[in-house]
PDB file of N, CA and C in Angstrom:
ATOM      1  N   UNK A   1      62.276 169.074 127.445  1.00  0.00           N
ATOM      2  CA  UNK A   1      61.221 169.230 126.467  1.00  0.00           C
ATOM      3  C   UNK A   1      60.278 168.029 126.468  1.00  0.00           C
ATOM      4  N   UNK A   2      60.613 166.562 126.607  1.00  0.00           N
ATOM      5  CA  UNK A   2      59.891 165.865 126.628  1.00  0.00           C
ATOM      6  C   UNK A   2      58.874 165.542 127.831  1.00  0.00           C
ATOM      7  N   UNK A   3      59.294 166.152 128.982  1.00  0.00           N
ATOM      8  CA  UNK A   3      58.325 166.422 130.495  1.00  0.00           C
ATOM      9  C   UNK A   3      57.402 167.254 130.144  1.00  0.00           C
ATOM     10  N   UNK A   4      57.461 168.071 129.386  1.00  0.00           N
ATOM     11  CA  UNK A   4      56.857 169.684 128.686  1.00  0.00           C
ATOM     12  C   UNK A   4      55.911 169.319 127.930  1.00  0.00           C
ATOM     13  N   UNK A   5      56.303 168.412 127.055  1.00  0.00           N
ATOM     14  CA  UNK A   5      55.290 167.603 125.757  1.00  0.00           C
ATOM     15  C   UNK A   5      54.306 166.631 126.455  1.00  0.00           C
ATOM     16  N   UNK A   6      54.928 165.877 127.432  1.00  0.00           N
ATOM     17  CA  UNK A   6      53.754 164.619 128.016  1.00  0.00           C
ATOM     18  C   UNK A   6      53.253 165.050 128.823  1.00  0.00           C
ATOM     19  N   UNK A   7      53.103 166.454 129.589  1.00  0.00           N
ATOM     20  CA  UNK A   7      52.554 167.203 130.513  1.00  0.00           C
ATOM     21  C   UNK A   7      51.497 168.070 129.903  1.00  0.00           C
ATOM     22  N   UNK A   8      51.369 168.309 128.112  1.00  0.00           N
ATOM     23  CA  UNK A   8      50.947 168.903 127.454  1.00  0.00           C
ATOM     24  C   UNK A   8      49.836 167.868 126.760  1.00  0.00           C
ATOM     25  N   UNK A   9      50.115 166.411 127.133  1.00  0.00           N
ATOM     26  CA  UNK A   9      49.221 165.920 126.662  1.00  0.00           C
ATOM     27  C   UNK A   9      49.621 164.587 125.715  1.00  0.00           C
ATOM     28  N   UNK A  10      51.208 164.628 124.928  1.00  0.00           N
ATOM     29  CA  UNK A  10      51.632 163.549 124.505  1.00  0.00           C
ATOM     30  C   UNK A  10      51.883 162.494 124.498  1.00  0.00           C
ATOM     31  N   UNK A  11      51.550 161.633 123.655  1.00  0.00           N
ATOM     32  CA  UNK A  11      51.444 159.892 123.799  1.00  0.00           C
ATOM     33  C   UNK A  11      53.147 159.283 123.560  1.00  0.00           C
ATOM     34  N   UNK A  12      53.726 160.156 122.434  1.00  0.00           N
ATOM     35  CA  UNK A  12      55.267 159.685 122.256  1.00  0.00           C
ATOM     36  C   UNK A  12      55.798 160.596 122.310  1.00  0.00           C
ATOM     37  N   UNK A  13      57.286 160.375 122.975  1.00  0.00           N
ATOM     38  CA  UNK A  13      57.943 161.513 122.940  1.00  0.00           C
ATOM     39  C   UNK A  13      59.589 160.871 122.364  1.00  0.00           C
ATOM     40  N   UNK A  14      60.477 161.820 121.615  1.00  0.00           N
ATOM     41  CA  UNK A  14      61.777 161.617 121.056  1.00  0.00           C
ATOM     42  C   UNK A  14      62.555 161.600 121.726  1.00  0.00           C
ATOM     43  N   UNK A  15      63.992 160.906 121.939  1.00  0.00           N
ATOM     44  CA  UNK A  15      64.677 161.131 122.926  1.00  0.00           C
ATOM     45  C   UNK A  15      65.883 161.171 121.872  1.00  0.00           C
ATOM     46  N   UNK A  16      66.312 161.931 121.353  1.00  0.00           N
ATOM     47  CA  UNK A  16      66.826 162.085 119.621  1.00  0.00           C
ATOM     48  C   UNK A  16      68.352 162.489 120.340  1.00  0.00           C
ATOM     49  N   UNK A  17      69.665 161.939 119.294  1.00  0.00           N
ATOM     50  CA  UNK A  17      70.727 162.235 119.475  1.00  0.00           C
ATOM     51  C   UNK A  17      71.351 162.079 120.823  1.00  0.00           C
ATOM     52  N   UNK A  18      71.000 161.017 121.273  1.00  0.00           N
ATOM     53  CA  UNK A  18      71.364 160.966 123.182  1.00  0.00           C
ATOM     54  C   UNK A  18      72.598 159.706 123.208  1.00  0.00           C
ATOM     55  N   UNK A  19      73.113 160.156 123.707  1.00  0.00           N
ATOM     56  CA  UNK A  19      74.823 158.732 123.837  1.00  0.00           C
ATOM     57  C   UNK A  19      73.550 157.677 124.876  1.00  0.00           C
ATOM     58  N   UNK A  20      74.253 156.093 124.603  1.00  0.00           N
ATOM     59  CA  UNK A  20      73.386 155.244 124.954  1.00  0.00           C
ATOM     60  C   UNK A  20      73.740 155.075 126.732  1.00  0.00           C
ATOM     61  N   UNK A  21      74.304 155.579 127.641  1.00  0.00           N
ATOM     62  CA  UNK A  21      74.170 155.894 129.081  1.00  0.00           C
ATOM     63  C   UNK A  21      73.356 156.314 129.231  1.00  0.00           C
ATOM     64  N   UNK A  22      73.043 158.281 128.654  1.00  0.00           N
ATOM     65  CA  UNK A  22      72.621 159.160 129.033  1.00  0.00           C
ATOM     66  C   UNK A  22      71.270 158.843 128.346  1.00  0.00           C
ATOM     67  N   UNK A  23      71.135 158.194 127.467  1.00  0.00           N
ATOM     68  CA  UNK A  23      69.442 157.900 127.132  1.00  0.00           C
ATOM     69  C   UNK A  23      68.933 157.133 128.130  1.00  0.00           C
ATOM     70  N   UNK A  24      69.675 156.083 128.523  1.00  0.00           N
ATOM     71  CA  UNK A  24      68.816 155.006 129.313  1.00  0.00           C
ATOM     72  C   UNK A  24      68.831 155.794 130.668  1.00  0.00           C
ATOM     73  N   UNK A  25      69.440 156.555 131.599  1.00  0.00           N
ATOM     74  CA  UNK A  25      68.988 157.515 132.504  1.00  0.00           C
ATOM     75  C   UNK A  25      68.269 158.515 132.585  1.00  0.00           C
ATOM     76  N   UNK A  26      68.108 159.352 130.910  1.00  0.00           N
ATOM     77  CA  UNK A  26      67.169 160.286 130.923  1.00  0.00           C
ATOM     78  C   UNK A  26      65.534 159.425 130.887  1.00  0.00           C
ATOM     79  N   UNK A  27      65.558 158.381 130.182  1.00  0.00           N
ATOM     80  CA  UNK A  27      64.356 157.692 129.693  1.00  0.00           C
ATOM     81  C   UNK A  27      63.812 156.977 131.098  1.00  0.00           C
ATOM     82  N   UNK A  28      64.536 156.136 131.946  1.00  0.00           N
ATOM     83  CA  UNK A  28      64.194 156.407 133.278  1.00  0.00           C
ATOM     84  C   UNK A  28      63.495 156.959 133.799  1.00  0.00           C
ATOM     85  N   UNK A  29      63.999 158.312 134.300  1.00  0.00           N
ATOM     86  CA  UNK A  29      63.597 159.501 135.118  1.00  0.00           C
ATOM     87  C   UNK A  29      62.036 159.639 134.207  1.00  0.00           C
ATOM     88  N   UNK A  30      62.328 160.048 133.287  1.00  0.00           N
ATOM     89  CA  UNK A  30      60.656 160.123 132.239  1.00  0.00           C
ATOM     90  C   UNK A  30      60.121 159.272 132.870  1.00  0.00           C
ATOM     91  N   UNK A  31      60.531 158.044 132.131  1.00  0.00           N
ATOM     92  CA  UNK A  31      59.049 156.921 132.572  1.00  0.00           C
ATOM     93  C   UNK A  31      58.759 156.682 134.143  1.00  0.00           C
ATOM     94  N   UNK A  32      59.432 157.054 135.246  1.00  0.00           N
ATOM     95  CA  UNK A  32      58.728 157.292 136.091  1.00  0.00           C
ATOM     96  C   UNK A  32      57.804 157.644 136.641  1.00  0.00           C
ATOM     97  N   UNK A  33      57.876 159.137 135.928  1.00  0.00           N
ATOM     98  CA  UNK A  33      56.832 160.339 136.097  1.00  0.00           C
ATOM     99  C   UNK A  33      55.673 160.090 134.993  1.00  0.00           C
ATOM    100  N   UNK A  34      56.072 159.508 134.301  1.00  0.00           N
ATOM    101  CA  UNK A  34      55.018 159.249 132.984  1.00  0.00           C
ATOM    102  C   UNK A  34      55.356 158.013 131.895  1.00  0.00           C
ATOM    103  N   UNK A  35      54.363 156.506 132.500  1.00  0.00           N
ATOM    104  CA  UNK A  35      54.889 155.444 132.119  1.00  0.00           C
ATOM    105  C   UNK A  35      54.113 155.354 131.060  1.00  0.00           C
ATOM    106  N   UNK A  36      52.921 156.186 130.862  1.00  0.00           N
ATOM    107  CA  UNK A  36      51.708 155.648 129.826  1.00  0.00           C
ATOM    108  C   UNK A  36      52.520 156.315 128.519  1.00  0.00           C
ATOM    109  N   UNK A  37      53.350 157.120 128.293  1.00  0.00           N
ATOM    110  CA  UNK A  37      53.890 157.646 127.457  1.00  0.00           C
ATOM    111  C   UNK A  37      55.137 156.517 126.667  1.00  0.00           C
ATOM    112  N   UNK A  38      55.249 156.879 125.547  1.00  0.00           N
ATOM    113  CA  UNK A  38      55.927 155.791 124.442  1.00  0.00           C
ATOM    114  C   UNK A  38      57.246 156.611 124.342  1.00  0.00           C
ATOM    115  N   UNK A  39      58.707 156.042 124.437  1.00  0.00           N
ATOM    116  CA  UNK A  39      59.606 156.684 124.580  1.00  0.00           C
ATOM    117  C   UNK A  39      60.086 156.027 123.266  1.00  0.00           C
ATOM    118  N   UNK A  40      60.580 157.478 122.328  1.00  0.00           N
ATOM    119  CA  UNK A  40      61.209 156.475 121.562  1.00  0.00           C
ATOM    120  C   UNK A  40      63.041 156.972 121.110  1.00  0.00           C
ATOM    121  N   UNK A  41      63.554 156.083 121.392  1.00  0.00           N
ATOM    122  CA  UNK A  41      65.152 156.620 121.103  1.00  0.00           C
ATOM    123  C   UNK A  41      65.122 156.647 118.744  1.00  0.00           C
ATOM    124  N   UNK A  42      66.472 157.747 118.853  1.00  0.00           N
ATOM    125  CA  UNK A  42      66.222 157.934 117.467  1.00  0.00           C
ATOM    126  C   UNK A  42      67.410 158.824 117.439  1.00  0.00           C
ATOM    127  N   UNK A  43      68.524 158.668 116.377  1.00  0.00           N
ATOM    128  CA  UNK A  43      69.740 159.718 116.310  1.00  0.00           C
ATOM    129  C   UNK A  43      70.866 159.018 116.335  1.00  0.00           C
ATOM    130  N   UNK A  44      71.373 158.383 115.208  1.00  0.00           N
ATOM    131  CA  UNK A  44      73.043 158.005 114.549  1.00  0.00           C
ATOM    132  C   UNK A  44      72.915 156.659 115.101  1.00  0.00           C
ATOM    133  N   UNK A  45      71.921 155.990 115.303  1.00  0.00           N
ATOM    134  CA  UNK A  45      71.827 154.620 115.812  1.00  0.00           C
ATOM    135  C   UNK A  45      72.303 153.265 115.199  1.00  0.00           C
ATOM    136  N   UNK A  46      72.905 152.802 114.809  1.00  0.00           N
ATOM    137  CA  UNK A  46      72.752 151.461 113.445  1.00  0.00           C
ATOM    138  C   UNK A  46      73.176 150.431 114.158  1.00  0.00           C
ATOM    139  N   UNK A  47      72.938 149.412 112.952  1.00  0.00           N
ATOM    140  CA  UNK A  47      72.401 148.066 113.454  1.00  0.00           C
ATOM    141  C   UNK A  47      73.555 147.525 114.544  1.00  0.00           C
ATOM    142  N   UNK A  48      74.789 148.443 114.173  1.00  0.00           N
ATOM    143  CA  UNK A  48      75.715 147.466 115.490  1.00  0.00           C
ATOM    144  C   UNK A  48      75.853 148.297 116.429  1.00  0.00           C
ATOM    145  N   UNK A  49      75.681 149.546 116.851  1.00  0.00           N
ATOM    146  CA  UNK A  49      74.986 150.084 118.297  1.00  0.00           C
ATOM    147  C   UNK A  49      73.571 149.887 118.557  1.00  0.00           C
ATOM    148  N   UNK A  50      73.029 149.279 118.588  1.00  0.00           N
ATOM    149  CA  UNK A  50      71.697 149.590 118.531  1.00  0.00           C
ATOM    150  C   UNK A  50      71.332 148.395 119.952  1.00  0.00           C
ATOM    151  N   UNK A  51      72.094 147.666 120.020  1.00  0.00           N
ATOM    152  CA  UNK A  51      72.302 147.133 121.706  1.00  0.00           C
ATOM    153  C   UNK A  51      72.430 147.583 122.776  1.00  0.00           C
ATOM    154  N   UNK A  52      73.393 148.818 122.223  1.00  0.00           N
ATOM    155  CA  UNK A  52      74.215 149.478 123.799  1.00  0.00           C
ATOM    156  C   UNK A  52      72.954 150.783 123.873  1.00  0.00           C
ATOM    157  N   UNK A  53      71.393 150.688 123.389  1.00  0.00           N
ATOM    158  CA  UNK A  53      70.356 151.482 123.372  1.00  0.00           C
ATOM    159  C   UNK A  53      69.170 150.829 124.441  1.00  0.00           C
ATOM    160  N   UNK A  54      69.179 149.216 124.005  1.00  0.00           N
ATOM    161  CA  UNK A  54      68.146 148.927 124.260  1.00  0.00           C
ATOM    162  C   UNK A  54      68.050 148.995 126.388  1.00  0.00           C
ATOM    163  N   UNK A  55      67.105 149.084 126.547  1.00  0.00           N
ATOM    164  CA  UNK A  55      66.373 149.620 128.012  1.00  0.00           C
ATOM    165  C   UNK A  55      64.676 149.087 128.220  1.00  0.00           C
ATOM    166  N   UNK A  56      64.541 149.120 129.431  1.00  0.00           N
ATOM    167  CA  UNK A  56      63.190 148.355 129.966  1.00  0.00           C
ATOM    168  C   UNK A  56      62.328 149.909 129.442  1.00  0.00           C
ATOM    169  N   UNK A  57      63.164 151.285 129.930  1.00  0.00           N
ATOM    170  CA  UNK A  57      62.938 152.414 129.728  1.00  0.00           C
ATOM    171  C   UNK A  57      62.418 152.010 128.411  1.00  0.00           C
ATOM    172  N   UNK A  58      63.136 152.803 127.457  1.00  0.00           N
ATOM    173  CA  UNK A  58      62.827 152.789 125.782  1.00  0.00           C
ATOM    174  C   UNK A  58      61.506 151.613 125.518  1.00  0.00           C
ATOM    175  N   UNK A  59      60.647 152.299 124.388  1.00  0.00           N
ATOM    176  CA  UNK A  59      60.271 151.172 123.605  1.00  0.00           C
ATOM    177  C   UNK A  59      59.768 151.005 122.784  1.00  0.00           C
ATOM    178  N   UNK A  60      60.603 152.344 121.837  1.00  0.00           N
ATOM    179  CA  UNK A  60      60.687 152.070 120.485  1.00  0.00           C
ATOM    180  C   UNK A  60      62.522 152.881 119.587  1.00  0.00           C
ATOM    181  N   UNK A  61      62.787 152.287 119.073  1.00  0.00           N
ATOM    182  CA  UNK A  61      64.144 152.485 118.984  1.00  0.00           C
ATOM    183  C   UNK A  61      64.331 152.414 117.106  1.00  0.00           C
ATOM    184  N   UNK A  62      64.423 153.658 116.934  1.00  0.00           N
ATOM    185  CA  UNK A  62      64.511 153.966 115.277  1.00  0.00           C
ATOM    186  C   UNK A  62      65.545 153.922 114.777  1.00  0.00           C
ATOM    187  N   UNK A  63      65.613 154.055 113.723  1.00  0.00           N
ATOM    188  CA  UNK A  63      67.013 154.327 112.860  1.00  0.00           C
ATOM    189  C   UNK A  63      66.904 154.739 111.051  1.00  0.00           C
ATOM    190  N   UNK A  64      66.996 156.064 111.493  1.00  0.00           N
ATOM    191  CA  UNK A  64      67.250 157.113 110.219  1.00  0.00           C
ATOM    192  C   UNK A  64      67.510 156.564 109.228  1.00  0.00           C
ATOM    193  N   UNK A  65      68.477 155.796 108.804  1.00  0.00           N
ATOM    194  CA  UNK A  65      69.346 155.237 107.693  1.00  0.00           C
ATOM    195  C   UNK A  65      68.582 154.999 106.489  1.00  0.00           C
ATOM    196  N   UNK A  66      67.630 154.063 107.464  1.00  0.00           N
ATOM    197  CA  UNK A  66      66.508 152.980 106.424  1.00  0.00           C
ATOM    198  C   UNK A  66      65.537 154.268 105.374  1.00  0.00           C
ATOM    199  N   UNK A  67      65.631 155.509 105.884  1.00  0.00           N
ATOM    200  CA  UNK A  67      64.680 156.143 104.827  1.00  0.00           C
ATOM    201  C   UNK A  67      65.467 157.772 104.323  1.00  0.00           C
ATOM    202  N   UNK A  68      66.932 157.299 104.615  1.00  0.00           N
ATOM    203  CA  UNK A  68      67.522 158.785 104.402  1.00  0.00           C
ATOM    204  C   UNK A  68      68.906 157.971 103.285  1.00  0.00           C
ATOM    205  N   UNK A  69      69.270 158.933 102.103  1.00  0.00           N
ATOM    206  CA  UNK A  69      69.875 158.640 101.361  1.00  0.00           C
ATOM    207  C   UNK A  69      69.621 157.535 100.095  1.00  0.00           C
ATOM    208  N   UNK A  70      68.168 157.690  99.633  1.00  0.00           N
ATOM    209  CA  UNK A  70      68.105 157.366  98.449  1.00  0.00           C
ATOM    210  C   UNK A  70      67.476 158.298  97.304  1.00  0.00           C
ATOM    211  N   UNK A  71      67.883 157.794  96.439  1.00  0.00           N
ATOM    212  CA  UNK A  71      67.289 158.241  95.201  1.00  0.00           C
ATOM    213  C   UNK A  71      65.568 158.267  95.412  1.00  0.00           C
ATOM    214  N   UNK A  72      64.698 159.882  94.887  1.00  0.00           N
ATOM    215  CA  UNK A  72      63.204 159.330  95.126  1.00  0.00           C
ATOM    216  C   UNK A  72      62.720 159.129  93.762  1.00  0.00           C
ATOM    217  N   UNK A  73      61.587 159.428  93.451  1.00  0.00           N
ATOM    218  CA  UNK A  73      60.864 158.705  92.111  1.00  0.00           C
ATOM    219  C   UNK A  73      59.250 159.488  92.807  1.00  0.00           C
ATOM    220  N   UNK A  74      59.695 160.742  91.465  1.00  0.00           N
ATOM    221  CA  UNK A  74      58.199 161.460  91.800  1.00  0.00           C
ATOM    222  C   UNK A  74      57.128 160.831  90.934  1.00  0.00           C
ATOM    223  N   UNK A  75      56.230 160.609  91.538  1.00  0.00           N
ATOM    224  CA  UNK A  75      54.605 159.902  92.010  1.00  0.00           C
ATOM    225  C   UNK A  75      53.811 160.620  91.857  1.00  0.00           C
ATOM    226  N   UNK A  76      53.939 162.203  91.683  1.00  0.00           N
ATOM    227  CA  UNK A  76      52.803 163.022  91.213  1.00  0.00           C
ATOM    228  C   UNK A  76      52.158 162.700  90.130  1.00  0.00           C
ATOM    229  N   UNK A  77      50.596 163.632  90.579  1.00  0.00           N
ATOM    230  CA  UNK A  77      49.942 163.119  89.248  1.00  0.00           C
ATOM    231  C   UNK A  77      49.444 164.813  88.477  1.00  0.00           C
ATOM    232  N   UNK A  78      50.635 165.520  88.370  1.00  0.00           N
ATOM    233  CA  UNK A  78      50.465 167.071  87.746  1.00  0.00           C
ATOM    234  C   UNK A  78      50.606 166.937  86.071  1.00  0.00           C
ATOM    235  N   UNK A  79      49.417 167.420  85.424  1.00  0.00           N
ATOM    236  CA  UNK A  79      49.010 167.247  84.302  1.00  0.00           C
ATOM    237  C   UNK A  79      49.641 168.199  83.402  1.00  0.00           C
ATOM    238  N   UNK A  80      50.662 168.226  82.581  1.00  0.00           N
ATOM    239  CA  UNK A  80      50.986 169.126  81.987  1.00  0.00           C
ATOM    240  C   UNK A  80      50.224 169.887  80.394  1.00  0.00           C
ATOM    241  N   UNK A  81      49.855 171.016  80.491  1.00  0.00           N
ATOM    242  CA  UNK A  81      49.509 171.441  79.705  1.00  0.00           C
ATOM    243  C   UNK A  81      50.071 172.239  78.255  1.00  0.00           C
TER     244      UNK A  81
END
């Protein structure tokens, strides 16, 4: 899917839920064929795997955590009548 997307025209593509071998070989093969493209790893990552991710491949490397599992605080501005 991500050959599909940067062949379609995309600047970043996800490389989501990938064990950290099989990312840094899939991300490879990509940036070969398409280096101008932004690879970004993303999927169960945290701060103490987040080594066995990093690659010349990759180069941007997320982590879910920081914006999943809090309390929100609605900000609307709906006027009740």
């Amino acid at each position: 899917e991500a050959m599909i997307a940067a062949e379609a025209g995309a600047d970043v593509v996800m490389l989501d839920n990938f064990e950290p071998e099989q990312l840094k070989k899939d991300a490879k093969v990509f940036k070969e064929k398409f280096p101008h493209v932004t690879v970004e790893a993303s999927g169960g990552i945290t701060m103490e795997t987040m080594p066995d991710y990093f690659s010349e491949d990759v180069d941007v490397i997320s982590q879910g955590k920081l914006t999943q599992g809090y309390d929100c605080v609605d900000f609307s501005l709906k006027i009740v009548h």
